[in-house]
N, C-alpha and C. Protein backbone atom coordinates (compact mmCIF):
# COMPACT_ATOMS: atom_id res chain seq x y z
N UNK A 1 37.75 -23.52 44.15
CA UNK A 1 37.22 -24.58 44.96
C UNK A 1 38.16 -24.85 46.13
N UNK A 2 37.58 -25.11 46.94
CA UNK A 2 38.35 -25.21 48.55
C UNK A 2 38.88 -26.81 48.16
N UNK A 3 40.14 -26.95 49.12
CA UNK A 3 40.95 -28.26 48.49
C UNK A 3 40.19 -29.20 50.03
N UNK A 4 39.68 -30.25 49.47
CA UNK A 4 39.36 -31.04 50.03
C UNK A 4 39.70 -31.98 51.10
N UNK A 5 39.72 -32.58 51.68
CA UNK A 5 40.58 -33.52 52.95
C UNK A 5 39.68 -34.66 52.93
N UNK A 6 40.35 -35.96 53.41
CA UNK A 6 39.92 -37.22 52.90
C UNK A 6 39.14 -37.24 54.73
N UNK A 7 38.62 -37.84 54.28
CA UNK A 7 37.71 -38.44 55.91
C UNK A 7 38.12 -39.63 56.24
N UNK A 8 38.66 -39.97 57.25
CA UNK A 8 39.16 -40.62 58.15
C UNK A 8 38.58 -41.01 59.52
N UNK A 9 38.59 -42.47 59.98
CA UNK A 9 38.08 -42.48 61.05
C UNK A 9 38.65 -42.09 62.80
N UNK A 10 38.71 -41.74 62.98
CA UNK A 10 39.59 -41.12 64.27
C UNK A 10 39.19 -42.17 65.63
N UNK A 11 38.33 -42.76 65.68
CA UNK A 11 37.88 -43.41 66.81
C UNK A 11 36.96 -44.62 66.74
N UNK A 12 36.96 -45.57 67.58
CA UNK A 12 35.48 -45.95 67.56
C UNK A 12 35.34 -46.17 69.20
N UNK A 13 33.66 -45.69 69.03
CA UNK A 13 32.87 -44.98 70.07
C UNK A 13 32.18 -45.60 70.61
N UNK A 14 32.86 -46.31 71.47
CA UNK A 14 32.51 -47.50 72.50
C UNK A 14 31.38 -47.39 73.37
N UNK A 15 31.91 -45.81 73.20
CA UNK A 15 30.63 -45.52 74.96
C UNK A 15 29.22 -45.67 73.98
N UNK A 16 29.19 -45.40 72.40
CA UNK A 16 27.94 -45.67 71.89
C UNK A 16 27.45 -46.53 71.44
N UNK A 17 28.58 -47.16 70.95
CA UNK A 17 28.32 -48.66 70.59
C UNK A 17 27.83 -49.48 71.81
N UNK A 18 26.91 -50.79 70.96
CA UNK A 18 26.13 -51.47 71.92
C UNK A 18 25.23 -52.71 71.03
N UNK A 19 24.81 -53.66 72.24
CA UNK A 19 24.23 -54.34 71.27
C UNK A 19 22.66 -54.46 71.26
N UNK A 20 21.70 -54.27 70.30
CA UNK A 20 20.54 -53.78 70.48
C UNK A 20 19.71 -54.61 71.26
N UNK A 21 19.89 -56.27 71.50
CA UNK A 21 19.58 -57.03 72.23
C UNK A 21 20.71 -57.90 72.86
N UNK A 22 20.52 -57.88 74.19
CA UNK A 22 22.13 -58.34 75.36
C UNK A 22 21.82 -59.97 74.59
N UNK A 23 20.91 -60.47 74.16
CA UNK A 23 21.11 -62.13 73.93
C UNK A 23 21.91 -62.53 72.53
N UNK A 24 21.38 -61.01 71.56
CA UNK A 24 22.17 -61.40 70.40
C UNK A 24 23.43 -60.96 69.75
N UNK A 25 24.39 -61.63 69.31
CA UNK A 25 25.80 -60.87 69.32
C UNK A 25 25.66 -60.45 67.93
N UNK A 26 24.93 -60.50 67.21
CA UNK A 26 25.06 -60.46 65.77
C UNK A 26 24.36 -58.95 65.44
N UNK A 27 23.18 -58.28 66.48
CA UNK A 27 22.37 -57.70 66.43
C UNK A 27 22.91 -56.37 67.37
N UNK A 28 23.52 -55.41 66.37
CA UNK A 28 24.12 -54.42 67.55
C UNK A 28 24.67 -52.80 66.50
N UNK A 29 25.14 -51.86 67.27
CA UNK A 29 25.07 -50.78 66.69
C UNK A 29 26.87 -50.49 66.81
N UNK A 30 27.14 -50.47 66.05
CA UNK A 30 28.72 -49.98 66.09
C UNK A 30 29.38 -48.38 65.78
N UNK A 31 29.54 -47.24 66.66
CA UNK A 31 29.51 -45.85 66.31
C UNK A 31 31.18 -45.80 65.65
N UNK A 32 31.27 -44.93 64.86
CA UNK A 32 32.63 -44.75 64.65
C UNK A 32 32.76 -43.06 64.00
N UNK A 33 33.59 -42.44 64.76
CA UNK A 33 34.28 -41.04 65.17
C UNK A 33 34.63 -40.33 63.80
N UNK A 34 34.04 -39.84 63.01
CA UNK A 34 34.96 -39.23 61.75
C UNK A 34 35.47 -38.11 61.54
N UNK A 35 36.31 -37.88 60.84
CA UNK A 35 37.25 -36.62 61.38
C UNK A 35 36.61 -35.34 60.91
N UNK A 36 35.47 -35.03 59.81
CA UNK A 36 34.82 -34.41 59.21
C UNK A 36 33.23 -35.00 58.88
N UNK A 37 32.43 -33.77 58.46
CA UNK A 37 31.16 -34.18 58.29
C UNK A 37 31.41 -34.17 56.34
N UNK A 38 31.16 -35.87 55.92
CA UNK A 38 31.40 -35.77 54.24
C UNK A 38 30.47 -35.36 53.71
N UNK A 39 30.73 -34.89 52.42
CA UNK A 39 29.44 -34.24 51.45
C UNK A 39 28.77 -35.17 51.13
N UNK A 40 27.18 -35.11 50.66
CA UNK A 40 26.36 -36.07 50.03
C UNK A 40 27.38 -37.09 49.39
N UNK A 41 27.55 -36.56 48.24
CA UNK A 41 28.18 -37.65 47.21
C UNK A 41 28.91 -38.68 47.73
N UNK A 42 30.21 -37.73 48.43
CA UNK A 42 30.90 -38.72 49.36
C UNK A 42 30.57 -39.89 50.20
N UNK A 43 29.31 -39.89 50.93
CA UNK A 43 28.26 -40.67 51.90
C UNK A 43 27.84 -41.56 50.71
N UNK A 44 27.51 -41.35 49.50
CA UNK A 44 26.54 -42.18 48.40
C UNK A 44 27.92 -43.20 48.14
N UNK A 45 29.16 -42.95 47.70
CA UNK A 45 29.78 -43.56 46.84
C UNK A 45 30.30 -44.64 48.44
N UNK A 46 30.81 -44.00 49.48
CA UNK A 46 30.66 -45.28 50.86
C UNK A 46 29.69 -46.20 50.76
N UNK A 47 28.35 -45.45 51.08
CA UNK A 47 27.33 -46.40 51.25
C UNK A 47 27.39 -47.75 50.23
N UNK A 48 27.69 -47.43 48.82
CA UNK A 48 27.31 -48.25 48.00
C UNK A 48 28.43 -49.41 48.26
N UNK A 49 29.61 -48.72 48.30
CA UNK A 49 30.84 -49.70 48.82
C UNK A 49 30.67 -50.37 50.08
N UNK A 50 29.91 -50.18 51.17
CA UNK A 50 29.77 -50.89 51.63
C UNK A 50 28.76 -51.97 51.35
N UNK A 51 27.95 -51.72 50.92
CA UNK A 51 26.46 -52.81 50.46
C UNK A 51 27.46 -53.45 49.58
N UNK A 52 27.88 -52.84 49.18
CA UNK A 52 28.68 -54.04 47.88
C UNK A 52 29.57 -54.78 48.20
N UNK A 53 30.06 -54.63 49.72
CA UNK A 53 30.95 -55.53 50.10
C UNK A 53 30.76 -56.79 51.02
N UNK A 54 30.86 -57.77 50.63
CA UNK A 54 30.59 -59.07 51.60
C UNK A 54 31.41 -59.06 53.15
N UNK A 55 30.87 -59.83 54.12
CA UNK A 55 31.36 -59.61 54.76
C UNK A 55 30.54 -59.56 56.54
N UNK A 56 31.20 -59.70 57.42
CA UNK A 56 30.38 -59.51 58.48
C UNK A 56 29.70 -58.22 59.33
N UNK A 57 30.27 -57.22 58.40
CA UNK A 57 30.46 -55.45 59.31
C UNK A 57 29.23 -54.98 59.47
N UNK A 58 27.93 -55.23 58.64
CA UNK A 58 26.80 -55.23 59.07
C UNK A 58 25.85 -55.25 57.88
N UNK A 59 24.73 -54.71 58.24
CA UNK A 59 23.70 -54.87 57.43
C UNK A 59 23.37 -53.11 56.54
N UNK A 60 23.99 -52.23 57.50
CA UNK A 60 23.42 -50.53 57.10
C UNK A 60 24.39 -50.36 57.58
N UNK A 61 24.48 -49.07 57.11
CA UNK A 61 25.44 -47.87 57.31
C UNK A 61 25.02 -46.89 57.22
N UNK A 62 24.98 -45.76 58.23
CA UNK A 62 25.14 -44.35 58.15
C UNK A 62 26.17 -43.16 58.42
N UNK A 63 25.23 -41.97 57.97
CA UNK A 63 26.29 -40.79 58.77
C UNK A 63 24.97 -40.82 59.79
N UNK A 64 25.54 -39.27 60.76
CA UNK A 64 25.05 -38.66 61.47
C UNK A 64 26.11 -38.03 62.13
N UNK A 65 25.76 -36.84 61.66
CA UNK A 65 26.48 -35.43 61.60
C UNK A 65 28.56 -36.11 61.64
N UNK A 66 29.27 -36.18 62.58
CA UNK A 66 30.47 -36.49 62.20
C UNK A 66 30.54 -38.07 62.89
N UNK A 67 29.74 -38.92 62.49
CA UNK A 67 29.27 -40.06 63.21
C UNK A 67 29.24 -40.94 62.24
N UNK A 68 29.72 -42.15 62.47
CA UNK A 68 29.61 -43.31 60.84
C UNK A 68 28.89 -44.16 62.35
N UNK A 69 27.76 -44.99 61.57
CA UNK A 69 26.98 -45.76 62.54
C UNK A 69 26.28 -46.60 61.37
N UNK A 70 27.06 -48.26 62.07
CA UNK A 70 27.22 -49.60 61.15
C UNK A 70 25.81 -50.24 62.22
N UNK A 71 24.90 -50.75 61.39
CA UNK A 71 23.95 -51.32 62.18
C UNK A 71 23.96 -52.73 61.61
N UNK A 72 23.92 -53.53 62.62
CA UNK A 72 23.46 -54.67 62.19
C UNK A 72 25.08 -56.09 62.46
N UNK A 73 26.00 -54.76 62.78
CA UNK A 73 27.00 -55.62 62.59
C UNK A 73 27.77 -56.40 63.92
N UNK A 74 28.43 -57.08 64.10
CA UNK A 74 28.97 -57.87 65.39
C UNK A 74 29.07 -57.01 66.75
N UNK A 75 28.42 -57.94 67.70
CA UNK A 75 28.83 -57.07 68.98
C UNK A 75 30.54 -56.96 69.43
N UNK A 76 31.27 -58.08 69.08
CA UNK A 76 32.36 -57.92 69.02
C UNK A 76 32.89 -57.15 68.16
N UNK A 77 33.57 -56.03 68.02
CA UNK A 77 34.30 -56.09 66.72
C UNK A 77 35.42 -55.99 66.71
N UNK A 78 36.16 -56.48 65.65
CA UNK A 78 37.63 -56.92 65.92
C UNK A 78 38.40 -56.17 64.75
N UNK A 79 39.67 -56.50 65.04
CA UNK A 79 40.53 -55.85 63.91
C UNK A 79 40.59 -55.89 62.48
N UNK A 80 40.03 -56.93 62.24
CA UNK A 80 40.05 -57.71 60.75
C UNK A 80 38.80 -56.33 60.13
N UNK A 81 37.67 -56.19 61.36
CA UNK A 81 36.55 -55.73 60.27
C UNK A 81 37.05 -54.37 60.34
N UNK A 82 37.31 -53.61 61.59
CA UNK A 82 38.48 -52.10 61.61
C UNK A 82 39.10 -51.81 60.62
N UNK A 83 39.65 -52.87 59.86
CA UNK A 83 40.97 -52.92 58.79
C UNK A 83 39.95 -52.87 58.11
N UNK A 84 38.57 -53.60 57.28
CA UNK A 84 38.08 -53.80 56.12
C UNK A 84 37.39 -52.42 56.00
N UNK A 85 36.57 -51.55 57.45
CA UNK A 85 35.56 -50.59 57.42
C UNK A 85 36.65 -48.85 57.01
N UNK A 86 38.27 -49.10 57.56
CA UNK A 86 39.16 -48.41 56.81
C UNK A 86 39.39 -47.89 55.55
N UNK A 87 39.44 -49.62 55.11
CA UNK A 87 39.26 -49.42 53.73
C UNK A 87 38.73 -49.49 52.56
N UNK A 88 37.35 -49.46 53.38
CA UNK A 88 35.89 -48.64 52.40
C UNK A 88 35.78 -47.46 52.69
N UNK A 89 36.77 -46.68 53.63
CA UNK A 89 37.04 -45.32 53.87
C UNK A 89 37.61 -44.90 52.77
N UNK A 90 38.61 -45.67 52.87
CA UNK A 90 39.81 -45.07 51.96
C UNK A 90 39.23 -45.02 50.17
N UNK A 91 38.56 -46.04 49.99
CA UNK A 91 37.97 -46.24 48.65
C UNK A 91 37.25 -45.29 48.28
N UNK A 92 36.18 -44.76 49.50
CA UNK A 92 35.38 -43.58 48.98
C UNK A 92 35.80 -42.30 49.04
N UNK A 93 37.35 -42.20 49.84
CA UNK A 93 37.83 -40.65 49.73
C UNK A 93 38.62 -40.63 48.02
N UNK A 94 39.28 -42.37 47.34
CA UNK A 94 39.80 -42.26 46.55
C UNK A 94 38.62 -41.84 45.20
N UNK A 95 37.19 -42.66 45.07
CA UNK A 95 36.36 -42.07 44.24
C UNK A 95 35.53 -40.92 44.42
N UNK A 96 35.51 -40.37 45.66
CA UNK A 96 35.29 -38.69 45.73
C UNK A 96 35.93 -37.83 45.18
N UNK A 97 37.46 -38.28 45.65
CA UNK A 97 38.46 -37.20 45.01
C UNK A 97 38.52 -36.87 43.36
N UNK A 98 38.02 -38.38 42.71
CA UNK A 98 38.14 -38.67 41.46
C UNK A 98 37.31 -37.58 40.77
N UNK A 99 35.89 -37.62 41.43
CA UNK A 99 34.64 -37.11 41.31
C UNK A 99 35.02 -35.55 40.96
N UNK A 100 36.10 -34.91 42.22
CA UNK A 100 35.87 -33.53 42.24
C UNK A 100 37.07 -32.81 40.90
N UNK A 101 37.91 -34.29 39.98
CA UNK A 101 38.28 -33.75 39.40
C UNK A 101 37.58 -32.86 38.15
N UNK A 102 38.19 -32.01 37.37
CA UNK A 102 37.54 -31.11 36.38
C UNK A 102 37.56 -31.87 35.14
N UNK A 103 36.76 -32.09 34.54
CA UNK A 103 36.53 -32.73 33.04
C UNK A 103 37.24 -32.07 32.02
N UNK A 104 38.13 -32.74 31.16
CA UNK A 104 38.76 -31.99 30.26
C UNK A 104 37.47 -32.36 28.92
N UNK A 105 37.26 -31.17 28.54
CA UNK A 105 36.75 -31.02 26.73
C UNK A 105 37.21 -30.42 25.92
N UNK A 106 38.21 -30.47 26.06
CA UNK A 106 38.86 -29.59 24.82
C UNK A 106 39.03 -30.17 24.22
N UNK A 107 39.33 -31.80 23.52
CA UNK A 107 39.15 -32.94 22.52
C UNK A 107 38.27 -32.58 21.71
N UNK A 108 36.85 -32.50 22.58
CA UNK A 108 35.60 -32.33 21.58
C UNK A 108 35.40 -31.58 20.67
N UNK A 109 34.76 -32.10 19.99
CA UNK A 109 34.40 -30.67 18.90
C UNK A 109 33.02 -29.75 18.79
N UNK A 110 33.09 -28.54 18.70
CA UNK A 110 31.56 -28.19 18.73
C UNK A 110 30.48 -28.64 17.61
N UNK A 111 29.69 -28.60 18.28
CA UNK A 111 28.26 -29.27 17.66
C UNK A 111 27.78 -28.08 17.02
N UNK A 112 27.70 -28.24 15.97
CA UNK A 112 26.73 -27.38 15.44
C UNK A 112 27.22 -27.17 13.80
């Protein structure tokens, strides 16, 4: 198995970010730069960490292709949520990695 690399955000992508209506600040698209395109699983165990997390960063989350794109969340965004959207990065490279470890069975006993 090829050794894996954690995904990281490298940027956020101002020129794409925007807010979907100029009247509302709450209502807007936030792009952010990732250093790799993650595998399914990887994207599932984020996503869920983010829904599961309170907070102002938004309402959805996606990929698109090496693209993390937060909808719903502040037209401002500031450091506090940078720091929090980090480290629902960091959480899902730590339960990916977990994921790709190998199951020990040699405890078990055969059935039969």
């Amino acid at each position: 198995m090829n050794e894996w690399e954690d995904i990281t955000i490298t940027r956020h992508d101002r020129e794409r970010s925007h807010a979907l209506r100029p009247d509302d600040v709450e209502l807007s698209r936030q792009v952010f730069a990732l250093s790799d395109l993650p595998q399914q699983r990887w994207l599932e165990v984020f996503i869920a960490a983010f829904v599961g997390s309170p907070g102002r960063l938004g309402r959805q989350a996606e990929i698109r292709e090496q693209a993390m794109i937060v909808w719903g969340g502040p037209k401002i965004f500031d450091k506090h949520d940078a720091n929090h959207l980090k480290k629902l990065v960091a959480y899902a490279n730590e339960k990916y990695r977990e994921l790709l470890q190998p199951v020990d069975l040699s405890g078990l006993d055969a059935v039969g």
